[in-house]
N, C-alpha and C. Protein backbone atom coordinates (compact mmCIF):
# COMPACT_ATOMS: atom_id res chain seq x y z
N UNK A 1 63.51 100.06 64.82
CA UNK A 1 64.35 100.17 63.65
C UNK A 1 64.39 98.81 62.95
N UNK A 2 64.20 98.87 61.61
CA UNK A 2 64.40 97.56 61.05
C UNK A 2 65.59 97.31 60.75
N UNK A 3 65.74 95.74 60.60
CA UNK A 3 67.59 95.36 60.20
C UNK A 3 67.96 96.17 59.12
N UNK A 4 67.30 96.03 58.30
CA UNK A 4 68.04 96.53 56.86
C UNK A 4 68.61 98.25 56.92
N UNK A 5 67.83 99.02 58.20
CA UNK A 5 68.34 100.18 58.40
C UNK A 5 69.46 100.48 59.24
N UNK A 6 69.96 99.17 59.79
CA UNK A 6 70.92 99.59 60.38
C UNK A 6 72.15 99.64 59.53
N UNK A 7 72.95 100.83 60.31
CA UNK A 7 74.16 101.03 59.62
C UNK A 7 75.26 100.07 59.20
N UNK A 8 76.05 99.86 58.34
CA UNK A 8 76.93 98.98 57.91
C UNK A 8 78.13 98.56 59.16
N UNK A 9 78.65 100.21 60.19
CA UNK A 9 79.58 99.47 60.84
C UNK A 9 79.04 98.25 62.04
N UNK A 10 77.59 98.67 62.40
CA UNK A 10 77.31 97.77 63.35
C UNK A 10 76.76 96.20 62.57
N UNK A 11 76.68 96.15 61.55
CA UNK A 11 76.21 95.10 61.15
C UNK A 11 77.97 94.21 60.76
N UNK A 12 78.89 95.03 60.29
CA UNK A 12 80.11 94.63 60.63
C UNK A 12 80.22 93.92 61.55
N UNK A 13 79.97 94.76 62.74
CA UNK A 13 80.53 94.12 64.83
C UNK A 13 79.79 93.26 64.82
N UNK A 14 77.69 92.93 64.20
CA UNK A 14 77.35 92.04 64.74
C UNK A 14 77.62 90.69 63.64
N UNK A 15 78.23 90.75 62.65
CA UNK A 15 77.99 89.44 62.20
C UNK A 15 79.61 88.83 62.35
N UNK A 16 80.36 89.36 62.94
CA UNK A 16 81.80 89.08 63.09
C UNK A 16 81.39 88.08 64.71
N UNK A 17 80.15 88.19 65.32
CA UNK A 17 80.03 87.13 66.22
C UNK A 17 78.64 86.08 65.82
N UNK A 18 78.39 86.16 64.06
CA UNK A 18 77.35 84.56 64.20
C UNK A 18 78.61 84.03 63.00
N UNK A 19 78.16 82.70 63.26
CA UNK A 19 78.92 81.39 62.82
C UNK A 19 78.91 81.43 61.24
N UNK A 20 79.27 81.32 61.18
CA UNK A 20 80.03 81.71 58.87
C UNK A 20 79.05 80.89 58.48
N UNK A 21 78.88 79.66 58.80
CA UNK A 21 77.93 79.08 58.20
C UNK A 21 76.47 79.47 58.71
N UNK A 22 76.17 79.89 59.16
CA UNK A 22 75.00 80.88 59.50
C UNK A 22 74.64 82.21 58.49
N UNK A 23 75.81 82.88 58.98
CA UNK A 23 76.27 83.44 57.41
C UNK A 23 75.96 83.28 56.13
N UNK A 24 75.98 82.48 55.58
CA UNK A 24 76.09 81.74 54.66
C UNK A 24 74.61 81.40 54.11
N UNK A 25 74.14 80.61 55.22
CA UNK A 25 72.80 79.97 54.88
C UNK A 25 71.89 81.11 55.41
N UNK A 26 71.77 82.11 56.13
CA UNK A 26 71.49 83.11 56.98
C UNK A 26 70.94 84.34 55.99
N UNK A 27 71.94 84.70 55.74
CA UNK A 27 71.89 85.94 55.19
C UNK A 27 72.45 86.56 53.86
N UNK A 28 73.48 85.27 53.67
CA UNK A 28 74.17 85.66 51.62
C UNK A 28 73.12 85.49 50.96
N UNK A 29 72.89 86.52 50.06
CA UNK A 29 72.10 86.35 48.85
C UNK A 29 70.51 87.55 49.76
N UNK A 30 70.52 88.19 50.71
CA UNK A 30 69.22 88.59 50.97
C UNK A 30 69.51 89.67 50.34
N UNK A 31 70.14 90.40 49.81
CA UNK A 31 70.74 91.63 49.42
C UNK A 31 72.31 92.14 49.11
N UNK A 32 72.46 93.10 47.89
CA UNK A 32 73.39 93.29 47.24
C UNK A 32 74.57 93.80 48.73
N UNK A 33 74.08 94.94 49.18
CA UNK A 33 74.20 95.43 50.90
C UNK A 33 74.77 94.37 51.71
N UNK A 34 74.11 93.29 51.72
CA UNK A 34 74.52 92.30 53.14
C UNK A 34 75.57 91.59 52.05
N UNK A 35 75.91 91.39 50.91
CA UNK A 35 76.33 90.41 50.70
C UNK A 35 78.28 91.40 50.52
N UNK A 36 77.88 92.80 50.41
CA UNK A 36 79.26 93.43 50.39
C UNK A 36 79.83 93.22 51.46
N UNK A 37 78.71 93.69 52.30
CA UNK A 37 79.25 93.44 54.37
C UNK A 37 80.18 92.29 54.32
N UNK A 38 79.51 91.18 53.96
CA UNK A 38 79.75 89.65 54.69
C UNK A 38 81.15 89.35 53.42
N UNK A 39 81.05 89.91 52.58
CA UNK A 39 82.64 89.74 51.70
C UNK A 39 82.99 90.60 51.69
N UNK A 40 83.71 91.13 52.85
CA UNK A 40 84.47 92.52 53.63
C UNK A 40 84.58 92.25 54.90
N UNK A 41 84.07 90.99 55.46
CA UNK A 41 84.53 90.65 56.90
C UNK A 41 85.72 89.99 57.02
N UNK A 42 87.09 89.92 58.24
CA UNK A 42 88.12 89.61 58.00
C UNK A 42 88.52 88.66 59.33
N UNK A 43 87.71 88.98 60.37
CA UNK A 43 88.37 87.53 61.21
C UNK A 43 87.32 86.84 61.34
N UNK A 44 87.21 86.03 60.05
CA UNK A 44 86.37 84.87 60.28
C UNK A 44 86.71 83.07 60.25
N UNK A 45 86.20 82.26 61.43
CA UNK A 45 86.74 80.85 61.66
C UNK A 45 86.05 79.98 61.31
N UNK A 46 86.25 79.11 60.77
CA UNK A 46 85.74 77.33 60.17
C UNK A 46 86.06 76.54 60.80
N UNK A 47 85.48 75.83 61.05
CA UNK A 47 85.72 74.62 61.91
C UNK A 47 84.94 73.35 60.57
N UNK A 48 85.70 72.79 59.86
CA UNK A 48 85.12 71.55 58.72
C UNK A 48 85.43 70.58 59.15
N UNK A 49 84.37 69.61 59.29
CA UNK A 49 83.49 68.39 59.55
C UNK A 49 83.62 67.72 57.79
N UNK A 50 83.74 68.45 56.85
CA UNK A 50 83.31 67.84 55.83
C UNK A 50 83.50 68.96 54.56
N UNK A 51 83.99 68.40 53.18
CA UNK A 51 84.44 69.45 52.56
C UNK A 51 83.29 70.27 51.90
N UNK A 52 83.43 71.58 52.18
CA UNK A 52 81.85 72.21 51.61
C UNK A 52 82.19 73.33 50.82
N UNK A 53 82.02 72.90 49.49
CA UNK A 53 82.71 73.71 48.27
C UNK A 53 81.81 75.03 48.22
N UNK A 54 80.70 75.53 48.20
CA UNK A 54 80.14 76.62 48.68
C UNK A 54 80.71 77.57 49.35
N UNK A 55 80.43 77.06 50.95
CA UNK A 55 81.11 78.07 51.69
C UNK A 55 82.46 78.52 51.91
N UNK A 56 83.40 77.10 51.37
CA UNK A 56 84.82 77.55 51.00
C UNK A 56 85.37 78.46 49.71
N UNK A 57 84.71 78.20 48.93
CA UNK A 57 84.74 79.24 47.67
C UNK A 57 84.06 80.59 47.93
N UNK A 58 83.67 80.60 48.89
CA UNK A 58 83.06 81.93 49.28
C UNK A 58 83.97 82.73 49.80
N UNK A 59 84.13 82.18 51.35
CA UNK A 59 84.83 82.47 52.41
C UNK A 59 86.68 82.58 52.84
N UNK A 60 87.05 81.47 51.85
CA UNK A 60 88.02 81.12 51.76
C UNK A 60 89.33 82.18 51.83
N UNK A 61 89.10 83.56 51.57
CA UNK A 61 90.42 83.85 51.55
C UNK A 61 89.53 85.07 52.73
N UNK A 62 88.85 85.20 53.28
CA UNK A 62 88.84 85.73 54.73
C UNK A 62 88.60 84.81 55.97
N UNK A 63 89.15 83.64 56.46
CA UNK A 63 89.21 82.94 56.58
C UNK A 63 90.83 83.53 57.02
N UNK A 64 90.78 83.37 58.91
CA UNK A 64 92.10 83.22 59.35
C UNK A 64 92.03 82.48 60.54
N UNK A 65 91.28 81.06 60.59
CA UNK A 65 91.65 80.12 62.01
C UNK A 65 90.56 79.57 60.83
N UNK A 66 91.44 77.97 61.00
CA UNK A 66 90.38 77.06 60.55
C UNK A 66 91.21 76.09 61.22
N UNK A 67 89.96 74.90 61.26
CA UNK A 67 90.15 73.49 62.18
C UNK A 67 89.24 72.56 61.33
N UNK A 68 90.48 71.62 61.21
CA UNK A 68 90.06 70.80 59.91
C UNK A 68 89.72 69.42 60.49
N UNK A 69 88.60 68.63 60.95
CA UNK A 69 88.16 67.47 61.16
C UNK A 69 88.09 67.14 60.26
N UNK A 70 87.99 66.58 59.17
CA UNK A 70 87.65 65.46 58.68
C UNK A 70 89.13 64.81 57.20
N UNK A 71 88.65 63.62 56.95
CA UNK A 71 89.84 63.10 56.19
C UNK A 71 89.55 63.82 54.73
N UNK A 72 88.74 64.24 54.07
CA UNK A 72 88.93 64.53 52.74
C UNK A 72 89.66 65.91 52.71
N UNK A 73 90.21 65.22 51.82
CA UNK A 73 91.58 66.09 51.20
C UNK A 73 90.99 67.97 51.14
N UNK A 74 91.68 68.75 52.34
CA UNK A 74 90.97 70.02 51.61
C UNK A 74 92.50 70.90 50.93
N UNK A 75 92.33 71.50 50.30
CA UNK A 75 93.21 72.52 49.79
C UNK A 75 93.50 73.82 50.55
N UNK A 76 94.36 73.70 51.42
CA UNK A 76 94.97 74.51 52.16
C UNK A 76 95.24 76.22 51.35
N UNK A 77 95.70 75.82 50.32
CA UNK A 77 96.27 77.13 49.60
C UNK A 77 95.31 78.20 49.31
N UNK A 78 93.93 77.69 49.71
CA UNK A 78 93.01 78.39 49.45
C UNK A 78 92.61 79.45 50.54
N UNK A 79 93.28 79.51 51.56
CA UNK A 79 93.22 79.76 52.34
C UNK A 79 94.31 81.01 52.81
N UNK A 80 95.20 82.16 52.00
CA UNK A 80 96.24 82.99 52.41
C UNK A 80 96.29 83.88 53.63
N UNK A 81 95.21 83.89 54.28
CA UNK A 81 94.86 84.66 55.11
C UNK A 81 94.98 83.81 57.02
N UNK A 82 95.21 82.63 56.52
CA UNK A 82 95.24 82.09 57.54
C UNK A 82 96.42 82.17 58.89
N UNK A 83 95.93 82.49 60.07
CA UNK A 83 96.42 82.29 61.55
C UNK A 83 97.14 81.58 62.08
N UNK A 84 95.93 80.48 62.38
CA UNK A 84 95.89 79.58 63.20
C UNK A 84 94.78 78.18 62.44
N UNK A 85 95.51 77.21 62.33
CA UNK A 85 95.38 75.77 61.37
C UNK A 85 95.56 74.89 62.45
N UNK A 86 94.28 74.22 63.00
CA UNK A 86 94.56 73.20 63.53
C UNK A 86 93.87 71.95 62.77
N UNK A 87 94.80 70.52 62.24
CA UNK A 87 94.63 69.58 61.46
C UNK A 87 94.35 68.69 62.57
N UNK A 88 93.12 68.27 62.91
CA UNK A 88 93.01 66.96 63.19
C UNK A 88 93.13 66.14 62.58
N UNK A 89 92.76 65.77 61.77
CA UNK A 89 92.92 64.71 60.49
C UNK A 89 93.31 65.05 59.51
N UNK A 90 95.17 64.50 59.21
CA UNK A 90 95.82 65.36 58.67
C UNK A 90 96.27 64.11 57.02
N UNK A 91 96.16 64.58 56.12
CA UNK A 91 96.52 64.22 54.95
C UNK A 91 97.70 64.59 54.04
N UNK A 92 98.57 63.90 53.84
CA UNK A 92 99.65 64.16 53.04
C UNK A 92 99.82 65.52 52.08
N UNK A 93 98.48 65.31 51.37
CA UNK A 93 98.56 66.47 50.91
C UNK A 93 98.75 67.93 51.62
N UNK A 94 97.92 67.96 52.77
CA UNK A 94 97.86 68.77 53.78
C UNK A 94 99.27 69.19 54.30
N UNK A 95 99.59 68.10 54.64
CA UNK A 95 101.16 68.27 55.27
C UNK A 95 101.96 69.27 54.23
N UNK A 96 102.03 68.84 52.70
CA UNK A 96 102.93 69.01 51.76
C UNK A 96 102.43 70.81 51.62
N UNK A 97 100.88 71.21 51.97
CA UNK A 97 100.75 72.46 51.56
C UNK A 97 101.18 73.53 52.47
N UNK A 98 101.49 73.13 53.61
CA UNK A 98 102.02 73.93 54.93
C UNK A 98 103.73 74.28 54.92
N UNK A 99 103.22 76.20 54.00
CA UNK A 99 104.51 76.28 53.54
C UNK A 99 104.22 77.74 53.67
N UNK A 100 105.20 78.75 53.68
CA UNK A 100 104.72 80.03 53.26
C UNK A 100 104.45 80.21 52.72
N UNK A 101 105.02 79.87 51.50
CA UNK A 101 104.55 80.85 50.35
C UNK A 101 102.59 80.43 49.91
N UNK A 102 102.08 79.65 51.05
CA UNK A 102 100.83 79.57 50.74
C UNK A 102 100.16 80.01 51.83
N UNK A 103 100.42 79.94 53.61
CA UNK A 103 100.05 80.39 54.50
C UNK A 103 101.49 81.47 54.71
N UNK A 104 101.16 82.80 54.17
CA UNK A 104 102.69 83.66 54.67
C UNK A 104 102.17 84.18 56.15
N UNK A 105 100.50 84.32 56.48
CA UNK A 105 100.72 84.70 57.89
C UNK A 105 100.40 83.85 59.63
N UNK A 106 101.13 82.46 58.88
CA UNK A 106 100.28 81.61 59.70
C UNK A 106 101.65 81.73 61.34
N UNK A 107 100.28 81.71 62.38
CA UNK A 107 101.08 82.06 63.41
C UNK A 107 100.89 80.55 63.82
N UNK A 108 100.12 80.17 64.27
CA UNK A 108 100.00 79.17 65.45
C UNK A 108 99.38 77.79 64.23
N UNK A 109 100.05 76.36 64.60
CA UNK A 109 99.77 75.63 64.11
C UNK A 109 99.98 74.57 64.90
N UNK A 110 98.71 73.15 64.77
CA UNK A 110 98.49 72.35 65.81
C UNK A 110 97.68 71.10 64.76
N UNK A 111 98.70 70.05 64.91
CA UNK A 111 98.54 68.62 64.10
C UNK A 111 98.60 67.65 64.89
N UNK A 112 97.89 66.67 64.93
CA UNK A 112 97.27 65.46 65.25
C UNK A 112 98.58 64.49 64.81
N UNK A 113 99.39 64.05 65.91
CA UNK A 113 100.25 62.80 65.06
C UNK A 113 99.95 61.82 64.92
N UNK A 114 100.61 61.21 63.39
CA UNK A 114 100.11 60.48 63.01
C UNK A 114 101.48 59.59 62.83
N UNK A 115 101.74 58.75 63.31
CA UNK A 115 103.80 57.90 63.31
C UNK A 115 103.63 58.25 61.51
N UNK A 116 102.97 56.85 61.12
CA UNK A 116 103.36 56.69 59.49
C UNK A 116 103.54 57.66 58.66
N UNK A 117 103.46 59.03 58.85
CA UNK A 117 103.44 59.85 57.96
C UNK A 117 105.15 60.22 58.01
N UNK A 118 105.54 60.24 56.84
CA UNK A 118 106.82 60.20 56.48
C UNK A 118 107.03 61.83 56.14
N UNK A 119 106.00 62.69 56.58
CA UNK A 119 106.16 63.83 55.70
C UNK A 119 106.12 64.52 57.38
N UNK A 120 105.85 64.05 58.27
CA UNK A 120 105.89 64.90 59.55
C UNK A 120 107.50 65.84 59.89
N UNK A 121 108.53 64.61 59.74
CA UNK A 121 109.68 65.03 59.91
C UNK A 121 110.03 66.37 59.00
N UNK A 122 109.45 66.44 57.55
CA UNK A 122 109.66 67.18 56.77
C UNK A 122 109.38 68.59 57.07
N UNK A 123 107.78 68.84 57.64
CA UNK A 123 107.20 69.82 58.34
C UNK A 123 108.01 69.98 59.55
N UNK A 124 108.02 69.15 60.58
CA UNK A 124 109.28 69.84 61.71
C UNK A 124 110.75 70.62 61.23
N UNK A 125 111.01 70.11 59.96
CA UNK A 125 112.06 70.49 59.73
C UNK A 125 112.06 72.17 59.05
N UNK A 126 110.89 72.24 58.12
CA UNK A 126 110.70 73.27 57.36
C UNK A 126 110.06 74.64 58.73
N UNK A 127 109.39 74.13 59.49
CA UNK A 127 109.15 75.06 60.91
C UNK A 127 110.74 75.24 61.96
N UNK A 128 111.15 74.02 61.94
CA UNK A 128 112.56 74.66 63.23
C UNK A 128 113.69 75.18 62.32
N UNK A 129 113.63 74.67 60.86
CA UNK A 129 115.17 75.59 60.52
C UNK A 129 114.65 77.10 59.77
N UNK A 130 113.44 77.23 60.19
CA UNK A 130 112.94 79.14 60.45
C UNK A 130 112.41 79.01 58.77
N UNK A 131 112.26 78.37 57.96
CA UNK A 131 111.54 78.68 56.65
C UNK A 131 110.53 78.94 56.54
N UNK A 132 109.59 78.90 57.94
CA UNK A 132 108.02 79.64 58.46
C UNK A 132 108.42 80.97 59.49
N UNK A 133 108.73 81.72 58.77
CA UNK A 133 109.48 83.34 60.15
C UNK A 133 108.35 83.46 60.95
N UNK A 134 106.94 83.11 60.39
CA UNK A 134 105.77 83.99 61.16
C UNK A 134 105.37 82.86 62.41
N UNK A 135 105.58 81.63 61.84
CA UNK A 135 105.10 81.08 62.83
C UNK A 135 105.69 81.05 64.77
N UNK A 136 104.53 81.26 65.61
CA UNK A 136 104.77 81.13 66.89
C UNK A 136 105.31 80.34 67.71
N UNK A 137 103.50 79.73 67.55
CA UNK A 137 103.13 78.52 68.50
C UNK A 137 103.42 77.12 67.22
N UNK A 138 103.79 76.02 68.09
CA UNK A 138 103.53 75.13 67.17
C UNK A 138 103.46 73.94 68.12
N UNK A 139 102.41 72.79 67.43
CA UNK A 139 102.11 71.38 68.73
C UNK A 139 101.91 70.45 67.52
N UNK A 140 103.04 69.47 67.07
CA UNK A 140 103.04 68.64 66.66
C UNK A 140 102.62 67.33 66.87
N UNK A 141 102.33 66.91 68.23
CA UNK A 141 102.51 65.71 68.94
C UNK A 141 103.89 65.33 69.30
N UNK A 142 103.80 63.93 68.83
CA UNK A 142 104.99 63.49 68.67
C UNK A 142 105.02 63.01 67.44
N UNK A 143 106.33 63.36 67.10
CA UNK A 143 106.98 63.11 66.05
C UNK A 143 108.20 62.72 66.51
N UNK A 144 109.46 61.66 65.51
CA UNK A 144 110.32 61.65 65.83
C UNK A 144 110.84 62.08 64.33
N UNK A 145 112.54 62.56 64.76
CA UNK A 145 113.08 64.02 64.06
C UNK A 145 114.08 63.37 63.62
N UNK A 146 115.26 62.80 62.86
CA UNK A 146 116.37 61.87 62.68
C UNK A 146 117.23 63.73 62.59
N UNK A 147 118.69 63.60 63.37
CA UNK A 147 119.48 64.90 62.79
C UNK A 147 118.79 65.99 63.06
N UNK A 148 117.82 66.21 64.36
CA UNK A 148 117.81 67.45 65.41
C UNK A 148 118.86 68.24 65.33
N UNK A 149 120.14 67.93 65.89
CA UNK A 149 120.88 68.87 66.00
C UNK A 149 121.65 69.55 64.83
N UNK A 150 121.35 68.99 63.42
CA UNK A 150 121.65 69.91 62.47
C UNK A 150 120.93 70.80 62.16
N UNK A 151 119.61 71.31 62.82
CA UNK A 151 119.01 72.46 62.14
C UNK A 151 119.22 73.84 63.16
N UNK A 152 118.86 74.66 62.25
CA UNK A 152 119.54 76.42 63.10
C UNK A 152 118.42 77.00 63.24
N UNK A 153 118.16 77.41 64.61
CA UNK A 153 117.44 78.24 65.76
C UNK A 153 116.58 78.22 65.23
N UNK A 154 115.34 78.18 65.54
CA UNK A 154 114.28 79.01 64.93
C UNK A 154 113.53 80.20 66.22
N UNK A 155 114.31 81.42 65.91
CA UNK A 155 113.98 82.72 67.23
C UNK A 155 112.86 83.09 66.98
N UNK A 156 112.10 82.57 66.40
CA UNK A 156 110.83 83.03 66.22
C UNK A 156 109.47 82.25 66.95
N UNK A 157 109.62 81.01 67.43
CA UNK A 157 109.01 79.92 68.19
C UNK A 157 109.06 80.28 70.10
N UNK A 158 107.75 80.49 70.10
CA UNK A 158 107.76 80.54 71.62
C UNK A 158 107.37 79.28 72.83
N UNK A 159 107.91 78.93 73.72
CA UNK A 159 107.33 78.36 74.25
C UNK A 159 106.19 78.65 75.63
């Protein structure tokens, strides 16, 4: 059987396990067919090394776990579909976009501390006084928090 005859749901199952950027360089553009498939797939993960306006303008809003290495500034908001956000190298801007109303289904989130960032406390604060309902998991490092005990429950955080 040749590829192109196989049916759409299995080409679904198999490209939901090669790498987006494989994807990308792989197989977008071989046909009108592959290119509906691959913008109709929905749990797909990034891992950026480096900002790559291509495959983020592509991919970007199916796209629900991304892991952000590197320092240039990426635009979070582009992203609504997102999970799970882990910031290694985290930028102000970054910090400032980690909000619902731009990630409404983000469960699990995991940042690299950084002391000087004056905006960390801000994010602990906007996650423990529950203004993120969806979020789970969360691993800040360390951060320090001034006025802990003024914020209310957040029952939605597991440990």
């Amino acid at each position: 059987m040749k590829f192109e005859n196989l049916p759409n749901e299995i080409l679904f199952d198999l490209f939901e396990y090669i790498d987006i950027r494989d994807l990308y360089n792989g197989f977008w553009g071989l046909n009108e067919r592959i290119n509906y498939i691959i913008g109709h797939l929905r749990n797909l993960s990034l891992n950026l090394e480096r900002y790559e306006v291509g495959l983020i303008s592509l991919f970007a809003k199916q796209i629900n776990r991304l892991i952000v290495n590197t320092w240039q500034d990426i635009d979070l908001s582009q992203f609504p579909r997102l999970k799970s956000l882990i910031l290694h190298q985290i930028t102000g801007n970054q910090l400032r976009q980690i909000r619902s109303e731009y990630m409404p289904n983000l469960v699990y989130l995991s940042t690299s501390s950084i002391p000087e960032f004056s905006l960390m406390p801000q994010l602990a604060q906007r996650i423990f006084s529950n203004a993120m309902p969806t979020i789970r998991y969360v691993d800040l490092g360390h951060v320090h928090v001034p006025h802990l005990h003024m914020w209310s429950q957040s029952p939605t955080l597991r440990s």
